[in-house]
PDB file of N, CA and C in Angstrom:
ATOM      1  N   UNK A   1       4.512   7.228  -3.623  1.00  0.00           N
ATOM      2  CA  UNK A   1       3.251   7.911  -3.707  1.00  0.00           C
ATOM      3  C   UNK A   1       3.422   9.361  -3.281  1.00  0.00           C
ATOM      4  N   UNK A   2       2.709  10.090  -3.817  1.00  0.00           N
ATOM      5  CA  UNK A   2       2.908  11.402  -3.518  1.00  0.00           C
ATOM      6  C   UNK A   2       1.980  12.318  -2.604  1.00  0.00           C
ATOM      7  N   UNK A   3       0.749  11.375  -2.771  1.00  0.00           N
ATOM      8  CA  UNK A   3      -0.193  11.694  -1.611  1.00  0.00           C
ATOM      9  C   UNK A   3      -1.447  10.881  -1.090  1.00  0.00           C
ATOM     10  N   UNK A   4      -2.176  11.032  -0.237  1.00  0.00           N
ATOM     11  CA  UNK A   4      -3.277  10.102  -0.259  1.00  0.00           C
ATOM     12  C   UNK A   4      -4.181  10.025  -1.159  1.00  0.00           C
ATOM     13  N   UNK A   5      -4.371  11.213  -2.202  1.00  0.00           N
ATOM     14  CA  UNK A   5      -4.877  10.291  -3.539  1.00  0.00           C
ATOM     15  C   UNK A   5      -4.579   9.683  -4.784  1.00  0.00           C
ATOM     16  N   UNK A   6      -3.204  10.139  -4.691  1.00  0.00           N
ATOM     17  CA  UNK A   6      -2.565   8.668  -5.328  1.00  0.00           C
ATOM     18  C   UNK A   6      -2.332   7.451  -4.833  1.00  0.00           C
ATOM     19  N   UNK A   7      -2.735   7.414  -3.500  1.00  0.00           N
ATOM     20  CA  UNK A   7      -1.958   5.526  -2.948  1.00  0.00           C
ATOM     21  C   UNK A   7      -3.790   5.743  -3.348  1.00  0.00           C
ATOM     22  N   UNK A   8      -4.876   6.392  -3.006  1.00  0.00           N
ATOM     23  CA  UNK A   8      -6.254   5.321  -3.053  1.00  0.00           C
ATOM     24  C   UNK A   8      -6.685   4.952  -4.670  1.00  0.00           C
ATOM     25  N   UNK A   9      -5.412   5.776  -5.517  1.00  0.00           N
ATOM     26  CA  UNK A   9      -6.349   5.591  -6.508  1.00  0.00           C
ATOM     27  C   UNK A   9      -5.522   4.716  -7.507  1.00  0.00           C
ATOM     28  N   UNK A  10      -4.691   4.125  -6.669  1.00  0.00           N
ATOM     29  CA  UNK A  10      -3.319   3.192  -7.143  1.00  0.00           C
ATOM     30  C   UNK A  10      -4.172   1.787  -6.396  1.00  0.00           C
ATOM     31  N   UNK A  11      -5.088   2.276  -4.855  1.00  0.00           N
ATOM     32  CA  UNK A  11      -5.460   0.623  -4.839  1.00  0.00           C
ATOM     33  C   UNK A  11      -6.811   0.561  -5.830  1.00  0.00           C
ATOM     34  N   UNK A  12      -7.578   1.657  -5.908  1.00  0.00           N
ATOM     35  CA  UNK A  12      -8.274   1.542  -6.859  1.00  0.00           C
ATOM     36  C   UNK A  12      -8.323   0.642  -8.164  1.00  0.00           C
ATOM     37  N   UNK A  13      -6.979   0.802  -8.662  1.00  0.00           N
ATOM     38  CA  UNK A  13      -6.411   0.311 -10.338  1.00  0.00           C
ATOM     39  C   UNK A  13      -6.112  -1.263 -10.347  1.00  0.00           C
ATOM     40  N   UNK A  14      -6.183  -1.090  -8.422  1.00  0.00           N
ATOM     41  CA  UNK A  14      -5.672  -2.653  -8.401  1.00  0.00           C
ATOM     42  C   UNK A  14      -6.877  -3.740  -8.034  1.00  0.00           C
ATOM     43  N   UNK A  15      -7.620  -3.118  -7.449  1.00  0.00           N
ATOM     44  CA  UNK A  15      -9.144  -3.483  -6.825  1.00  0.00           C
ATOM     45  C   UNK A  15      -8.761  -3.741  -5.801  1.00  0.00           C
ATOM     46  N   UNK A  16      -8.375  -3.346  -4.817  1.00  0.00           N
ATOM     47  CA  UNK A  16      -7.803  -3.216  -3.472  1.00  0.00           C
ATOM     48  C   UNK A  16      -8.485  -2.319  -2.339  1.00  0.00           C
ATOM     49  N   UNK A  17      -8.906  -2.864  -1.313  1.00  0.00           N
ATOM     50  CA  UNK A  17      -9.187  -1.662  -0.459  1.00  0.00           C
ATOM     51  C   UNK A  17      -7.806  -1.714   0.638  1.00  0.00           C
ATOM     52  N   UNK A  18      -7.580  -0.817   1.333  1.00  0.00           N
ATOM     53  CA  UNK A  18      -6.220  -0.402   2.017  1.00  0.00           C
ATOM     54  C   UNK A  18      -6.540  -1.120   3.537  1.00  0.00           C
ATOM     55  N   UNK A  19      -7.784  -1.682   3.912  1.00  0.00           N
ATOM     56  CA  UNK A  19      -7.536  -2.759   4.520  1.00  0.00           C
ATOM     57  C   UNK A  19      -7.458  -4.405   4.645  1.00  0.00           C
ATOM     58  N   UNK A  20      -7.855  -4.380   3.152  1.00  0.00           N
ATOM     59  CA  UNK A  20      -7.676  -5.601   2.568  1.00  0.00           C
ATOM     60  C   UNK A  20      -6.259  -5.780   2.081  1.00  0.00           C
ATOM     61  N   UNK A  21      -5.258  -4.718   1.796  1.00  0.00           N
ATOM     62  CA  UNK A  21      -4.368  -4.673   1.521  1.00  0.00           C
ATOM     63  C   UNK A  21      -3.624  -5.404   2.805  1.00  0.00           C
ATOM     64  N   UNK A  22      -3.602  -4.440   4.051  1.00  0.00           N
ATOM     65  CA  UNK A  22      -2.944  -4.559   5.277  1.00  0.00           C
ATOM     66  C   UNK A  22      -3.590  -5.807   5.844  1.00  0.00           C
ATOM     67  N   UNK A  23      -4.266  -6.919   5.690  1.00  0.00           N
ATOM     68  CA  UNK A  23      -4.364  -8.180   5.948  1.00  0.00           C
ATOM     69  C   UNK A  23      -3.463  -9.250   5.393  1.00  0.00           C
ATOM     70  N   UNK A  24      -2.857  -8.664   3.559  1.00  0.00           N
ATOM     71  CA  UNK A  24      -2.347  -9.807   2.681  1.00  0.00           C
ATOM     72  C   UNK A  24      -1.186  -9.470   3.566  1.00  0.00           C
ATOM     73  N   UNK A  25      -0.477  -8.106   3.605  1.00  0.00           N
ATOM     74  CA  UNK A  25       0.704  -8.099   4.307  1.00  0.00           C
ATOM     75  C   UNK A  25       1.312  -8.322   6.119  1.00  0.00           C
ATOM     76  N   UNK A  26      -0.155  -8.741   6.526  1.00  0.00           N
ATOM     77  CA  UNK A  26      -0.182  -8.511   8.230  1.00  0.00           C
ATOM     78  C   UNK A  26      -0.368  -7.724   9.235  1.00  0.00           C
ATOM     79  N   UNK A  27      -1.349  -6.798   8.583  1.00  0.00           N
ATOM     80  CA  UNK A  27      -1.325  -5.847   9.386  1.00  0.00           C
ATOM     81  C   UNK A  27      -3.408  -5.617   9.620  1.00  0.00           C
ATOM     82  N   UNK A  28      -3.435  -5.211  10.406  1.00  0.00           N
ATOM     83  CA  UNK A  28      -4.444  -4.772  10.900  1.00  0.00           C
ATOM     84  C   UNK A  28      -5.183  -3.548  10.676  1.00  0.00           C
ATOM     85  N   UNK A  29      -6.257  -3.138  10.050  1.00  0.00           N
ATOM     86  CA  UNK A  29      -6.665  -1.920   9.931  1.00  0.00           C
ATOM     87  C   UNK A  29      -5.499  -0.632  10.096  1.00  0.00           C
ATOM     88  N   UNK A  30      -5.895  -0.375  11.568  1.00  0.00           N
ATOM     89  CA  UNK A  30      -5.030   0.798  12.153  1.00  0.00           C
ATOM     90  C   UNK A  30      -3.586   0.328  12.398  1.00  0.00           C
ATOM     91  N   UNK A  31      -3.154  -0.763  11.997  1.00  0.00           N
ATOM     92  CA  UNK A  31      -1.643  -0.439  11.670  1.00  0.00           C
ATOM     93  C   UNK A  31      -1.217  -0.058   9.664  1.00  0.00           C
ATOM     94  N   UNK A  32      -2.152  -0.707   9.333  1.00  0.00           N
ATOM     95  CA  UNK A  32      -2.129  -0.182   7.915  1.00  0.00           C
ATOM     96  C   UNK A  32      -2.036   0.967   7.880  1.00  0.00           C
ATOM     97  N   UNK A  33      -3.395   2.145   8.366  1.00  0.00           N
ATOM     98  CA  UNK A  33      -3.535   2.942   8.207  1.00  0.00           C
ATOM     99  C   UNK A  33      -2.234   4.119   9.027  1.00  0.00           C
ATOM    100  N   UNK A  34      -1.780   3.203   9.876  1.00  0.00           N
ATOM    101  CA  UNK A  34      -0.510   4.120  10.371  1.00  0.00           C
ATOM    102  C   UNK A  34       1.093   3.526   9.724  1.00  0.00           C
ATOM    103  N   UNK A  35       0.823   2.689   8.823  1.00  0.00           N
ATOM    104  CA  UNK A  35       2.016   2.516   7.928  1.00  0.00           C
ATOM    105  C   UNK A  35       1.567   3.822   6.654  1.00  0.00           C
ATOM    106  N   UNK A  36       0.651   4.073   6.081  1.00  0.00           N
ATOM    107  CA  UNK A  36       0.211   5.246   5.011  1.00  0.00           C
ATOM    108  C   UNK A  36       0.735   5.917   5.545  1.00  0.00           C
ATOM    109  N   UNK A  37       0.130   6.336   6.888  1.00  0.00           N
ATOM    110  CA  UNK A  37       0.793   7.844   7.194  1.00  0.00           C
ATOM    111  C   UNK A  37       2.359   7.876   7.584  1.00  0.00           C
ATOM    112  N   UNK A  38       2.827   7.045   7.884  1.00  0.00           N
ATOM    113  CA  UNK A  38       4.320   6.873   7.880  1.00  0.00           C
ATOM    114  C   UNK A  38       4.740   7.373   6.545  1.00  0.00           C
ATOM    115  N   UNK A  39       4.553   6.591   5.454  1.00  0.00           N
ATOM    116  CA  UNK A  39       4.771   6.516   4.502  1.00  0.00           C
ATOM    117  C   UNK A  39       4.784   8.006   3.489  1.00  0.00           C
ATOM    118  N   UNK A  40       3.819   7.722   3.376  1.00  0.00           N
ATOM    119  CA  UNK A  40       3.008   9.106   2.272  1.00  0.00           C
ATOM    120  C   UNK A  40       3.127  10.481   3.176  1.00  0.00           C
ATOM    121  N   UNK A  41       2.403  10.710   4.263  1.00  0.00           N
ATOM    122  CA  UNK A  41       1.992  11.995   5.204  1.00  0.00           C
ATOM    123  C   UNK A  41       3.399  12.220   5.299  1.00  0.00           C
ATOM    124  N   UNK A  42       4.016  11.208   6.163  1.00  0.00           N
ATOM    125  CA  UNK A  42       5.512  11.026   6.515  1.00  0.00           C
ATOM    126  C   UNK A  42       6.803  11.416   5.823  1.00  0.00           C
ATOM    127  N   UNK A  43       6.413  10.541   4.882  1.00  0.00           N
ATOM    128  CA  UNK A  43       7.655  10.374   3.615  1.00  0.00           C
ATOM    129  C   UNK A  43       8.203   9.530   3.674  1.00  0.00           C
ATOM    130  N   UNK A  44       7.988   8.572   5.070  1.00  0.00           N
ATOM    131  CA  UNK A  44       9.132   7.450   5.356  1.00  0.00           C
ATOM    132  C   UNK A  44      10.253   7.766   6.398  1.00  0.00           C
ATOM    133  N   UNK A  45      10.044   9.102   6.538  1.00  0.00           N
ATOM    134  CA  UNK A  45      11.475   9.788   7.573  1.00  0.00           C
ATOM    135  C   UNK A  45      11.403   9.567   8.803  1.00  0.00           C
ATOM    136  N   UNK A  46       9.835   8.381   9.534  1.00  0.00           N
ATOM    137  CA  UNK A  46      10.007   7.707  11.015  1.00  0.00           C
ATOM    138  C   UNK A  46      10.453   6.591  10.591  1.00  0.00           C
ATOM    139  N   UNK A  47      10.579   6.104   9.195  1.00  0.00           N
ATOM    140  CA  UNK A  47       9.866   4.597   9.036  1.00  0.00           C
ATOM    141  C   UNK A  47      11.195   3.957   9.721  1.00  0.00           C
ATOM    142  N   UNK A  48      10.417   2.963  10.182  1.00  0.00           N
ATOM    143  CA  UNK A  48      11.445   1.756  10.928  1.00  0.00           C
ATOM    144  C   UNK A  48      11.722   0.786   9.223  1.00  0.00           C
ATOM    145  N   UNK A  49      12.894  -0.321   9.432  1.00  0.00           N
ATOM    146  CA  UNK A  49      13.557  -0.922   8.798  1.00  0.00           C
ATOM    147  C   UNK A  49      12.025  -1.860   8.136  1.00  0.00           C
ATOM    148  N   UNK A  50      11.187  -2.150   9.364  1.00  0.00           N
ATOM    149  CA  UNK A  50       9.841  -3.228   9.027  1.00  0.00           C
ATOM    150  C   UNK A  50       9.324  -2.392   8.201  1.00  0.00           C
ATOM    151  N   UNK A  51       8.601  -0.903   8.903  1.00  0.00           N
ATOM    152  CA  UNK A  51       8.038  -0.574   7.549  1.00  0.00           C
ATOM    153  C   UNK A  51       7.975  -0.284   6.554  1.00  0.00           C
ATOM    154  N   UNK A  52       9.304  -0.083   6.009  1.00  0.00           N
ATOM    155  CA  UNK A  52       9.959  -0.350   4.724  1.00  0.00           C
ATOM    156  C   UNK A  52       9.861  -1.434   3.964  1.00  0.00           C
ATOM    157  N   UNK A  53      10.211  -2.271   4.267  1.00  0.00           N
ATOM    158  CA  UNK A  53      10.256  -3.600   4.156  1.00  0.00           C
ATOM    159  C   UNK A  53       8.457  -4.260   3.969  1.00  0.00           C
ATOM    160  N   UNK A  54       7.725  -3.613   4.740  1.00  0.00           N
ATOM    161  CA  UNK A  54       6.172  -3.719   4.413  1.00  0.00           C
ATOM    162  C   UNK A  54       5.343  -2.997   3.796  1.00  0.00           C
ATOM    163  N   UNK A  55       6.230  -1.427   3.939  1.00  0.00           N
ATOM    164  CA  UNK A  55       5.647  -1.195   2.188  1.00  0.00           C
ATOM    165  C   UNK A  55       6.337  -1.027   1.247  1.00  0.00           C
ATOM    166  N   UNK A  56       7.458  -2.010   1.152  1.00  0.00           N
ATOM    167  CA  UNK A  56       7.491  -2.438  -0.154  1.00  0.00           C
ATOM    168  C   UNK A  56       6.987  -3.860  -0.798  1.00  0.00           C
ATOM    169  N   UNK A  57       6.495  -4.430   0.317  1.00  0.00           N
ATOM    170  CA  UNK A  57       5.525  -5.473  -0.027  1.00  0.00           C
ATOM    171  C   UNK A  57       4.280  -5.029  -0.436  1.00  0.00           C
ATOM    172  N   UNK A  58       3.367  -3.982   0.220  1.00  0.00           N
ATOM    173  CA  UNK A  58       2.475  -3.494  -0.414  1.00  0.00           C
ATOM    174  C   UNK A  58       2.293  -3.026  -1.570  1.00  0.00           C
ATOM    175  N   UNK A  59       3.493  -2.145  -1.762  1.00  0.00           N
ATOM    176  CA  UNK A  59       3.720  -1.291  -3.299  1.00  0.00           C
ATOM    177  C   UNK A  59       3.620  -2.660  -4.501  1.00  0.00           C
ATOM    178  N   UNK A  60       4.090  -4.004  -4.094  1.00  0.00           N
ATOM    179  CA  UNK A  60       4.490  -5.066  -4.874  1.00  0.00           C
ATOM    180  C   UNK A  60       3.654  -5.784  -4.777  1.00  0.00           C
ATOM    181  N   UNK A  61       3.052  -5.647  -4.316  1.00  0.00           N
ATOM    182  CA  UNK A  61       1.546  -6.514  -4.296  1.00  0.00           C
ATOM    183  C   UNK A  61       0.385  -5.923  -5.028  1.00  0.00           C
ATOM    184  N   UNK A  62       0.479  -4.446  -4.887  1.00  0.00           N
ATOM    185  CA  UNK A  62      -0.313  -3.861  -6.079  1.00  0.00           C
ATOM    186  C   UNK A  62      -0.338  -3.216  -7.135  1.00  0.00           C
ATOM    187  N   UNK A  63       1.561  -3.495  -7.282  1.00  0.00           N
ATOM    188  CA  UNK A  63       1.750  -3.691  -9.071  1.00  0.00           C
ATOM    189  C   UNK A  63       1.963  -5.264  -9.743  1.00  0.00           C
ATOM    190  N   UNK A  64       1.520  -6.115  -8.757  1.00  0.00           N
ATOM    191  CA  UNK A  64       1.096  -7.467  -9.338  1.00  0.00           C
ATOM    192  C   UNK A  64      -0.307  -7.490  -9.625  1.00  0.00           C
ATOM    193  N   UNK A  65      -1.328  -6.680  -8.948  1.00  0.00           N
ATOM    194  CA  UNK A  65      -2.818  -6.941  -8.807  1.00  0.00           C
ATOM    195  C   UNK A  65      -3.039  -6.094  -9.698  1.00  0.00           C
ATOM    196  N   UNK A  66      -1.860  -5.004 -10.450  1.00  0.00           N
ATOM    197  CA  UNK A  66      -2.609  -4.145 -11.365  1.00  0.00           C
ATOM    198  C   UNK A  66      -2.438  -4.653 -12.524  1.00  0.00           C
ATOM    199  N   UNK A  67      -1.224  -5.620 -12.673  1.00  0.00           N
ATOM    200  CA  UNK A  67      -0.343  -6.297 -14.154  1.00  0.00           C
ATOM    201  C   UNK A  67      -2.129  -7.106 -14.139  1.00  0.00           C
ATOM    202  N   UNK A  68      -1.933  -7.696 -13.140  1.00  0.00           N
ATOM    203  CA  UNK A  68      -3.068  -8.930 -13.269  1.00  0.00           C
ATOM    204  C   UNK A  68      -4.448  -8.410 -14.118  1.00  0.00           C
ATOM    205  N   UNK A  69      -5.169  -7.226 -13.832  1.00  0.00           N
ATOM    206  CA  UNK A  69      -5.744  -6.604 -14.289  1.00  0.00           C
ATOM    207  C   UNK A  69      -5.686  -6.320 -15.776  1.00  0.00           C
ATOM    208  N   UNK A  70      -4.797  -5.599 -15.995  1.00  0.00           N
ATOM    209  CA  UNK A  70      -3.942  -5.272 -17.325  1.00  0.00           C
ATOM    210  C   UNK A  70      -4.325  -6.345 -18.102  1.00  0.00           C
ATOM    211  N   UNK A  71      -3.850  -7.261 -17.580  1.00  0.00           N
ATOM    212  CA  UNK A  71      -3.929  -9.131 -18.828  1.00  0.00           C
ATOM    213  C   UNK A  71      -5.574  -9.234 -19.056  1.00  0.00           C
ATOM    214  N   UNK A  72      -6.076  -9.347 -18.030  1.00  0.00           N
ATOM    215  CA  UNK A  72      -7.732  -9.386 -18.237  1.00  0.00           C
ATOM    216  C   UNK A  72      -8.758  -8.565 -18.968  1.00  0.00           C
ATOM    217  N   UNK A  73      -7.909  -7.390 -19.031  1.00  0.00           N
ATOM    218  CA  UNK A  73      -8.473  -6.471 -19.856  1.00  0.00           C
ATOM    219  C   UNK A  73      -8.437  -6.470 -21.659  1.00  0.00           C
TER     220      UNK A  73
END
């Protein structure tokens, strides 16, 4: 993602809100919201080995929820 309005408008596509997201993967509001900023704000250049590893579960969870979409359409 390149910034915070591409990850909202990527959960957008997926019908996702970014704390509904951080529940499927285990996380809690404000750890969600401090995996984004790791991530995106960040770039990933604190990220620990987990949050890698959890957002790339996220990223994969909402290019399954967007395929899913896609078919329904």
């Amino acid at each position: 993602m390149a910034n915070q309005w591409d990850w909202k408008a990527e959960l957008a596509k997926a019908h996702l809100g970014q704390t509904e997201l951080g529940k499927i993967i285990g996380l809690d509001k404000s750890g969600m919201s401090g995996l984004v900023k790791k991530m995106i704000v960040g770039e990933g250049k604190t990220a620990t080995d987990l949050d890698k590893k959890r957002w790339h579960e996220a990223l994969d969870y909402i290019n399954y929820r967007q395929e899913q979409f896609k078919k329904e359409a």
